[in-house]
PDB file of N, CA and C in Angstrom:
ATOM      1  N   UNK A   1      51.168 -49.271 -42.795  1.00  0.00           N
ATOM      2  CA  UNK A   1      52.600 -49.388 -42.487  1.00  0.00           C
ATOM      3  C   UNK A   1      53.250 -48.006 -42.408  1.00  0.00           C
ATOM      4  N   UNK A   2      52.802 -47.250 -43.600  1.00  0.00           N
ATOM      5  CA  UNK A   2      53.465 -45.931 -43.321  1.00  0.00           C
ATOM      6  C   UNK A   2      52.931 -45.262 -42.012  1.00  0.00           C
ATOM      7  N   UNK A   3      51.962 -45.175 -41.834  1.00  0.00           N
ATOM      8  CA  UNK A   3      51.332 -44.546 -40.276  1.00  0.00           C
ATOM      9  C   UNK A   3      52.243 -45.206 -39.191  1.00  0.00           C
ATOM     10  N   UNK A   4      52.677 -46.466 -39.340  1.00  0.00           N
ATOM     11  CA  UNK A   4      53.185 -46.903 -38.150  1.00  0.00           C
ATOM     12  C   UNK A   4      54.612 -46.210 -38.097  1.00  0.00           C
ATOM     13  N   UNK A   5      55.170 -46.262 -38.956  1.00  0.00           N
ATOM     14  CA  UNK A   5      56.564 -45.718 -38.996  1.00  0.00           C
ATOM     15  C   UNK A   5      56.607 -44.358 -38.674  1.00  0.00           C
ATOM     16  N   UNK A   6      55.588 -43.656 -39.374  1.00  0.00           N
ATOM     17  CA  UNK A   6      55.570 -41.696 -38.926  1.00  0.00           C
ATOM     18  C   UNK A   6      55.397 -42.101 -37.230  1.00  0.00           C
ATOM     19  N   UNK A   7      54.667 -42.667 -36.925  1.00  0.00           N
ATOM     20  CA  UNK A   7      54.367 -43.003 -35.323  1.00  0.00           C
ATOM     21  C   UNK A   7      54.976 -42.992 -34.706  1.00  0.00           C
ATOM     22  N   UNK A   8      56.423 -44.135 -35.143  1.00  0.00           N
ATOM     23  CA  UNK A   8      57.182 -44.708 -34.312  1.00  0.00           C
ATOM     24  C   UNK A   8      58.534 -43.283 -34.647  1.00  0.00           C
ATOM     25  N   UNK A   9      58.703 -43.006 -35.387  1.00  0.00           N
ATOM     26  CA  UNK A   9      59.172 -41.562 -35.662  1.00  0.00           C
ATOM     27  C   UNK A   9      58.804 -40.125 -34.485  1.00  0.00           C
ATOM     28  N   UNK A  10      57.709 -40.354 -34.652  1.00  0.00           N
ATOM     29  CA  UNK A  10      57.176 -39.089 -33.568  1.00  0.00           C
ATOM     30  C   UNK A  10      57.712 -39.269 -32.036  1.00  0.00           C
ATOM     31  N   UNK A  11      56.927 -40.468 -31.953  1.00  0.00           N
ATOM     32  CA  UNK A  11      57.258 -40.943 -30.940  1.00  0.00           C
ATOM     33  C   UNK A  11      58.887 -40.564 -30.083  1.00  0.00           C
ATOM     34  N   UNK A  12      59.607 -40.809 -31.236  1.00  0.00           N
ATOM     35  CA  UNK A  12      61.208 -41.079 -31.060  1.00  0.00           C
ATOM     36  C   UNK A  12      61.226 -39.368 -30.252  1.00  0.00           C
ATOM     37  N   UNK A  13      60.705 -37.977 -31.448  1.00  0.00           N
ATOM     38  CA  UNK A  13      61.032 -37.000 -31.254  1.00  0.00           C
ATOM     39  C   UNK A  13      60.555 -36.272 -30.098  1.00  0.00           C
ATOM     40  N   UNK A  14      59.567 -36.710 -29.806  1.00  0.00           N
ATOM     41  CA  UNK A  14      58.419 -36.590 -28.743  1.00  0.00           C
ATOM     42  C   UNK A  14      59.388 -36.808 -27.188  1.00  0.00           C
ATOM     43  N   UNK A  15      60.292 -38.007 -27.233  1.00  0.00           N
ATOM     44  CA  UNK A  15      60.403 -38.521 -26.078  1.00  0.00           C
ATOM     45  C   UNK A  15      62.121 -37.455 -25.890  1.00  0.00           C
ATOM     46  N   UNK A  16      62.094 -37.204 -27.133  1.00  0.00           N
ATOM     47  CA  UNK A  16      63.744 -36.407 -27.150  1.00  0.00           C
ATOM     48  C   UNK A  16      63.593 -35.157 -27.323  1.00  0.00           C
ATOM     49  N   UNK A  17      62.289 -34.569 -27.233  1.00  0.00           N
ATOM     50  CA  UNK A  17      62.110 -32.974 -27.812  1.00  0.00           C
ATOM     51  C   UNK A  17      62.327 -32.505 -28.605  1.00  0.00           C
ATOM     52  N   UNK A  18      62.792 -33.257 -29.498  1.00  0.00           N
ATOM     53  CA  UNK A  18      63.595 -32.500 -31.215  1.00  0.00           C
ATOM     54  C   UNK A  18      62.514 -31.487 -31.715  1.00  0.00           C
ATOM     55  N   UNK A  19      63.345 -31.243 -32.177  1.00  0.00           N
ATOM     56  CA  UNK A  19      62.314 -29.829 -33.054  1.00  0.00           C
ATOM     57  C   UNK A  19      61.930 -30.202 -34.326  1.00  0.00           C
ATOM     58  N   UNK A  20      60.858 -29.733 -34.788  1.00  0.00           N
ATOM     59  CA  UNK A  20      59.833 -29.729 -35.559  1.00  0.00           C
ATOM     60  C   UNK A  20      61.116 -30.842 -37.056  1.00  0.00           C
ATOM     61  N   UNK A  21      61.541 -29.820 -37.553  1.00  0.00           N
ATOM     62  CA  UNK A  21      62.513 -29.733 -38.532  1.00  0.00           C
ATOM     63  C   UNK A  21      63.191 -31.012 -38.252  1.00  0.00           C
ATOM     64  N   UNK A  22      63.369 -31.665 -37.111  1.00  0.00           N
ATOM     65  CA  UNK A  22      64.906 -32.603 -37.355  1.00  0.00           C
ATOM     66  C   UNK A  22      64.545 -33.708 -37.433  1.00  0.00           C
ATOM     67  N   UNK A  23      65.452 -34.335 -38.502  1.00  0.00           N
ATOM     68  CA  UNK A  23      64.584 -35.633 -38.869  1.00  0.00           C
ATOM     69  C   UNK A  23      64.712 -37.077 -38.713  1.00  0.00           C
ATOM     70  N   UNK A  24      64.484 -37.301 -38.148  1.00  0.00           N
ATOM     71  CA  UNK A  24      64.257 -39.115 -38.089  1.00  0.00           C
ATOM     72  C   UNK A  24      64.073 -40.120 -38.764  1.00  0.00           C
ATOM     73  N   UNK A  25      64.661 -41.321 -39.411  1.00  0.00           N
ATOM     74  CA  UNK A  25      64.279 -41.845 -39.904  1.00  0.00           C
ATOM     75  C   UNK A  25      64.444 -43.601 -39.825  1.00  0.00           C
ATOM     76  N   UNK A  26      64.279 -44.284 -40.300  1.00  0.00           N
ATOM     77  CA  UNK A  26      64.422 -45.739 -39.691  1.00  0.00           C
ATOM     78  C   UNK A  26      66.128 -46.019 -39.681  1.00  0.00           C
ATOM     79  N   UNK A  27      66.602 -46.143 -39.982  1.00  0.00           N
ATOM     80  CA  UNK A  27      68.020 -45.619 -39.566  1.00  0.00           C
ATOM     81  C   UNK A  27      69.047 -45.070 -38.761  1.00  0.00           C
ATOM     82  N   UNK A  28      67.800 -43.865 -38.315  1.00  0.00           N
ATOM     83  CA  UNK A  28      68.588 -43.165 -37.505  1.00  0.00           C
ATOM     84  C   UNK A  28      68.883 -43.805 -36.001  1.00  0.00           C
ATOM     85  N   UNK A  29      70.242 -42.961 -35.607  1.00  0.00           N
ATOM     86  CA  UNK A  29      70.730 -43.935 -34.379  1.00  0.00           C
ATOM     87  C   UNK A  29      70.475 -43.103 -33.395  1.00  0.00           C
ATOM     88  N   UNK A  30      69.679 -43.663 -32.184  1.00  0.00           N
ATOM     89  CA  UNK A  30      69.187 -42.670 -30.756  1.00  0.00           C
ATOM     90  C   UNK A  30      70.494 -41.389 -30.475  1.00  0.00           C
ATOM     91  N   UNK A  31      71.902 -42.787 -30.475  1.00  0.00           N
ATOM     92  CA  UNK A  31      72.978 -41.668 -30.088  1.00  0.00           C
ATOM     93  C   UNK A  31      73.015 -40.695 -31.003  1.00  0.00           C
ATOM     94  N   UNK A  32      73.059 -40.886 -32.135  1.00  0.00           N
ATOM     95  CA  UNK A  32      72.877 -39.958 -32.917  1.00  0.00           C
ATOM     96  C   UNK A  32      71.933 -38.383 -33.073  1.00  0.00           C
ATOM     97  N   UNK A  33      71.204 -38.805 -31.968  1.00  0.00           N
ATOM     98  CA  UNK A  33      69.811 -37.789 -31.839  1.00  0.00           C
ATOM     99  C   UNK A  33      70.675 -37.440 -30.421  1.00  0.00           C
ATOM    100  N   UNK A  34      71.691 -37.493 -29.389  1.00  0.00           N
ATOM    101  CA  UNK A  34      71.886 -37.088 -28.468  1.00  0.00           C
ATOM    102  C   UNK A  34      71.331 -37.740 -27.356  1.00  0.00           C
ATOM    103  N   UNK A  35      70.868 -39.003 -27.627  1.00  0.00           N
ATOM    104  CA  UNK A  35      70.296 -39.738 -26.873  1.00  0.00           C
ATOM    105  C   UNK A  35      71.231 -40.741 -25.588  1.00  0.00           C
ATOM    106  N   UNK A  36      70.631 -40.428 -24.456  1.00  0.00           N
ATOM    107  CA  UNK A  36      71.775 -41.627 -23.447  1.00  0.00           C
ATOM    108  C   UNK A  36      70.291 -42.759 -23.344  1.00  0.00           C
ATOM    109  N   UNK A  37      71.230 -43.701 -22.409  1.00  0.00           N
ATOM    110  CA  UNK A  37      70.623 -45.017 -22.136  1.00  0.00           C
ATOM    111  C   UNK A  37      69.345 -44.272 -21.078  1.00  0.00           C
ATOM    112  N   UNK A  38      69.038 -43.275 -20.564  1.00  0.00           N
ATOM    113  CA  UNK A  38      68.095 -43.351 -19.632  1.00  0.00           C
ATOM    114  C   UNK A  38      66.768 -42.842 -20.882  1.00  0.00           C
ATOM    115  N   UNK A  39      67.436 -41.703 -21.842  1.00  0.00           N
ATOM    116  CA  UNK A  39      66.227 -41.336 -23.283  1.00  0.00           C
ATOM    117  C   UNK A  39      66.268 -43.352 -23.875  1.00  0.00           C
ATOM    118  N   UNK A  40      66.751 -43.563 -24.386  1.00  0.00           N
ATOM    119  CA  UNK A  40      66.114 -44.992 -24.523  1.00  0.00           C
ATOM    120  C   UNK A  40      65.119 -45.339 -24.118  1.00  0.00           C
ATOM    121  N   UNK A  41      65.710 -46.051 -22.724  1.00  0.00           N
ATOM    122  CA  UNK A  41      64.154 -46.779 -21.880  1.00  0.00           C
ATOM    123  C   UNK A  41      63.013 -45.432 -21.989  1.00  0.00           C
ATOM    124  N   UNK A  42      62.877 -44.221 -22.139  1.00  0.00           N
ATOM    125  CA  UNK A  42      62.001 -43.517 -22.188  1.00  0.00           C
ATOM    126  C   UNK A  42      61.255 -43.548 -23.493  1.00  0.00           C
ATOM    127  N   UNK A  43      62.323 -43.844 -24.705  1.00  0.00           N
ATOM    128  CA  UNK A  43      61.614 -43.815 -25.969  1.00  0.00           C
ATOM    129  C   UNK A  43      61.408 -45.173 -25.790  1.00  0.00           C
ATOM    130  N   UNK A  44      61.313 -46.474 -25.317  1.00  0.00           N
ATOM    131  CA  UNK A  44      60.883 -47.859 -25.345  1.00  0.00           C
ATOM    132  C   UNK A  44      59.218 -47.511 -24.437  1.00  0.00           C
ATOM    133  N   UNK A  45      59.700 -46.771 -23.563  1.00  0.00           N
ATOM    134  CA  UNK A  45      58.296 -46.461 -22.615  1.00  0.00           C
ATOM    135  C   UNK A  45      56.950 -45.911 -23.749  1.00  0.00           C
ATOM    136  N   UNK A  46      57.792 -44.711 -24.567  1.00  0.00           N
ATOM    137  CA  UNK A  46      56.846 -44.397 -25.392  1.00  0.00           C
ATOM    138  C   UNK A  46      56.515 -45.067 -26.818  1.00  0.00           C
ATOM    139  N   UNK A  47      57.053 -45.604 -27.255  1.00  0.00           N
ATOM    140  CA  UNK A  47      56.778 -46.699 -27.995  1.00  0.00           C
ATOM    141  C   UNK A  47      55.585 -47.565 -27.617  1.00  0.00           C
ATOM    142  N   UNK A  48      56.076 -48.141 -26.326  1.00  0.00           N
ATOM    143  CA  UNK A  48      54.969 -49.147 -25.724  1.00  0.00           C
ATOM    144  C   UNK A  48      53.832 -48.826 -25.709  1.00  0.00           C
ATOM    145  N   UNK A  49      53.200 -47.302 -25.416  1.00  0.00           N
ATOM    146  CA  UNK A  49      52.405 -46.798 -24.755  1.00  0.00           C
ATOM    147  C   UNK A  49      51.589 -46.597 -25.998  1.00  0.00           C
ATOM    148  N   UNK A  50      52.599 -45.985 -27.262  1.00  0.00           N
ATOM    149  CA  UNK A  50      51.980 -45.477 -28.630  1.00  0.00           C
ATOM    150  C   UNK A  50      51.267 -46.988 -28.875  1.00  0.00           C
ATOM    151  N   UNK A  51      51.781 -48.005 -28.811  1.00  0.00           N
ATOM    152  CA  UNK A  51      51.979 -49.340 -29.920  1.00  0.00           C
ATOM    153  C   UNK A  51      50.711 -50.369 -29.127  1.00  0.00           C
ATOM    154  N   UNK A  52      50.347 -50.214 -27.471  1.00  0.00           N
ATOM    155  CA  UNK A  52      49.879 -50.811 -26.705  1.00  0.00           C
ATOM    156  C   UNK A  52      50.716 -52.476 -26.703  1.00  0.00           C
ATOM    157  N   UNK A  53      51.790 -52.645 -26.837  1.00  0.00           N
ATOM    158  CA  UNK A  53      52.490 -53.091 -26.646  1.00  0.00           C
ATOM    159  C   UNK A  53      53.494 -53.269 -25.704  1.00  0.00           C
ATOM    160  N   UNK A  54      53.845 -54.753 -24.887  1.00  0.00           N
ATOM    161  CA  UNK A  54      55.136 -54.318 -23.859  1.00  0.00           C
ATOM    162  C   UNK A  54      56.560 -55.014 -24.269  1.00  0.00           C
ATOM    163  N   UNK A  55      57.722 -54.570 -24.091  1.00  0.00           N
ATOM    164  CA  UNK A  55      58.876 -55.436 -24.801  1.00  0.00           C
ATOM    165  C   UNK A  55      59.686 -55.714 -23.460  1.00  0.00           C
ATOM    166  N   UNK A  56      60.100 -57.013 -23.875  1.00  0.00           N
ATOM    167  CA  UNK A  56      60.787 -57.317 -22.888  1.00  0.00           C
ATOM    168  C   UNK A  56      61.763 -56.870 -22.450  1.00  0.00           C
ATOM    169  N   UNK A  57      62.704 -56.292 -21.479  1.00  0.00           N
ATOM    170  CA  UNK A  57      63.610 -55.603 -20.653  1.00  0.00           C
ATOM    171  C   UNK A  57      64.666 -56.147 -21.912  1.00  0.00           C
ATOM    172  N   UNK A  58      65.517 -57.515 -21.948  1.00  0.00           N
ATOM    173  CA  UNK A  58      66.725 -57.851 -22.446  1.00  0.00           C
ATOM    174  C   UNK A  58      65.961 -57.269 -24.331  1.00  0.00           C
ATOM    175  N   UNK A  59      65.352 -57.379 -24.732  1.00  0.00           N
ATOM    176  CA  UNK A  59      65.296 -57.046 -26.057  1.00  0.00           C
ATOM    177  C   UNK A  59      65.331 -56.009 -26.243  1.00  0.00           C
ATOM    178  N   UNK A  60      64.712 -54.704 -25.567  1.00  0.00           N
ATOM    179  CA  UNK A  60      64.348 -53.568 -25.227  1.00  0.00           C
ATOM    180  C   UNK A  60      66.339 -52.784 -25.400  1.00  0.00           C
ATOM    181  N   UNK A  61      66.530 -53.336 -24.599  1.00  0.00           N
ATOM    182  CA  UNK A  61      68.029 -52.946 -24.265  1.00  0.00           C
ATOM    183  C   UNK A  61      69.310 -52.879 -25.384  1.00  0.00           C
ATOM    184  N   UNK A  62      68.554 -54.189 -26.582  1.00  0.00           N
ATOM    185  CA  UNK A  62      69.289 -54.253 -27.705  1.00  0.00           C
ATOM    186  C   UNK A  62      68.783 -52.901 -29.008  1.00  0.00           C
ATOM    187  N   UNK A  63      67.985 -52.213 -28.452  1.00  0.00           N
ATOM    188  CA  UNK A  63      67.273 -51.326 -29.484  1.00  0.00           C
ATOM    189  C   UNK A  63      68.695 -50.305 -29.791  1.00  0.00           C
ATOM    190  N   UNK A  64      68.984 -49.727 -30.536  1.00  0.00           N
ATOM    191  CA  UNK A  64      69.749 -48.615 -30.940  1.00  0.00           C
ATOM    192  C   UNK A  64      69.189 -47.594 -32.144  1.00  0.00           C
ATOM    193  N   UNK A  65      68.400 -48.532 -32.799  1.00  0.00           N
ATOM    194  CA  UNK A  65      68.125 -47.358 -33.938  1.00  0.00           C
ATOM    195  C   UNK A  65      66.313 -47.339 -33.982  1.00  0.00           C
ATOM    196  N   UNK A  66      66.045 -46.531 -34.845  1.00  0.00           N
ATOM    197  CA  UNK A  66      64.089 -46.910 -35.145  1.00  0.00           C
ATOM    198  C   UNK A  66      63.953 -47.872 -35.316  1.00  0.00           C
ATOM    199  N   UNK A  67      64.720 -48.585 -36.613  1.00  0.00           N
ATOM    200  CA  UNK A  67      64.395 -49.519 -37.470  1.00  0.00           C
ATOM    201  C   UNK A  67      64.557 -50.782 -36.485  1.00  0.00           C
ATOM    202  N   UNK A  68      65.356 -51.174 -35.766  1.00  0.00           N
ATOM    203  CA  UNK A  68      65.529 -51.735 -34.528  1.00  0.00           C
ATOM    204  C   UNK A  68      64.468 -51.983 -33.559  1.00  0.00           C
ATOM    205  N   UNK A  69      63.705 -50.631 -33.536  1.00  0.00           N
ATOM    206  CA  UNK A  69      62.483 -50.581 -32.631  1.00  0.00           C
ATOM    207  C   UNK A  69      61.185 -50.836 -33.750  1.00  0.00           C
ATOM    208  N   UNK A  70      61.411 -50.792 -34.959  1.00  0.00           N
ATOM    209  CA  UNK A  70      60.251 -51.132 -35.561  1.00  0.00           C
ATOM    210  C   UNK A  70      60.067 -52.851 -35.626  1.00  0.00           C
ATOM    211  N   UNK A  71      61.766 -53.071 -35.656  1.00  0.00           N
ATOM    212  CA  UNK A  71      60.925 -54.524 -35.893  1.00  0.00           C
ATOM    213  C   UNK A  71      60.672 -55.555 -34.609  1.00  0.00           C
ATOM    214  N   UNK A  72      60.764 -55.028 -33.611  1.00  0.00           N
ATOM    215  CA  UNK A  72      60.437 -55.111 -32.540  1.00  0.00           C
ATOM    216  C   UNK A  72      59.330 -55.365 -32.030  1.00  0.00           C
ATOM    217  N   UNK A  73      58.400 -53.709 -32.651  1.00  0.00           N
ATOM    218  CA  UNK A  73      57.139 -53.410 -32.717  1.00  0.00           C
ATOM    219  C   UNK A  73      56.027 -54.822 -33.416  1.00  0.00           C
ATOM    220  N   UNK A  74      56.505 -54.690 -35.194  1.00  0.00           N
ATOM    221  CA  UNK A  74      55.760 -55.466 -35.177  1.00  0.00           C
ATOM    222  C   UNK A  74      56.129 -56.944 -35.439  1.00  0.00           C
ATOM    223  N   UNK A  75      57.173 -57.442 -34.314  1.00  0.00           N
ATOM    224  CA  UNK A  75      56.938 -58.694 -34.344  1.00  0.00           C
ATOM    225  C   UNK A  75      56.293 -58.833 -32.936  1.00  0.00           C
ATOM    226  N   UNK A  76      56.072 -58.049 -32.213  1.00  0.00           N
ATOM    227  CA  UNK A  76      55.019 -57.978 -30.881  1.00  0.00           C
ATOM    228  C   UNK A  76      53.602 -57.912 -31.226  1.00  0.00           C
ATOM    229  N   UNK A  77      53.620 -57.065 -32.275  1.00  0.00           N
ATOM    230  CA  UNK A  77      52.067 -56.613 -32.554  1.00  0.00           C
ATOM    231  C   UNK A  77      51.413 -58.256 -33.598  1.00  0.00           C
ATOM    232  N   UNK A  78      52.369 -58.925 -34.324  1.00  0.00           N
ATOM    233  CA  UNK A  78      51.919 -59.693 -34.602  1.00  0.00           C
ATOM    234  C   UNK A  78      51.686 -61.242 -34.035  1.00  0.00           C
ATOM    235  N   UNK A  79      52.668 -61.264 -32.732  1.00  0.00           N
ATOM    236  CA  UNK A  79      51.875 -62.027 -31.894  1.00  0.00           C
ATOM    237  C   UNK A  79      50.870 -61.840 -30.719  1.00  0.00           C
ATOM    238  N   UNK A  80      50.795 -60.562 -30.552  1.00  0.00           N
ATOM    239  CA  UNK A  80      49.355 -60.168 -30.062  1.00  0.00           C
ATOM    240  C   UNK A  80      48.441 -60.388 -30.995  1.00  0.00           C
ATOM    241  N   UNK A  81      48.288 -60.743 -32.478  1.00  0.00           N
ATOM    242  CA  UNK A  81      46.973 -60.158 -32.895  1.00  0.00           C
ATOM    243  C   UNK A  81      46.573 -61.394 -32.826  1.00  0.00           C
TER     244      UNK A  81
END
């Protein structure tokens, strides 16, 4: 669980360039990171890609924070398994 969260963390910073130092956490809000609606669908893209997972467009759209996108994650990952 913790691996998934540093993941879904990286992920976030990865798709927004943040620097090393700035921190993320399940909480944190995209806008908050300087994020618009087009970094979204990019951090949903990378999510997907990290998670091998796909989310649906209307759910996808309701994401605003990690924690938002985590449980997202694994209520996808647990009906894939």
């Amino acid at each position: 669980q913790n691996l998934r969260q540093w993941r879904r963390c990286e992920v976030v910073k990865s798709q927004l360039s943040l620097k090393d130092g700035e921190t993320v956490t399940a909480g944190t809000k995209f806008v908050d990171l300087g994020a618009d609606s087009l970094d979204a669908v990019e951090i949903v893209m990378g999510l997907e890609e990290a998670f091998g997972i796909e989310m649906q467009e209307e759910k996808a759209q309701t994401i605003t924070t990690v924690e938002q996108a985590a449980e997202l994650i694994e209520e996808l990952l647990l009906e894939n398994a």
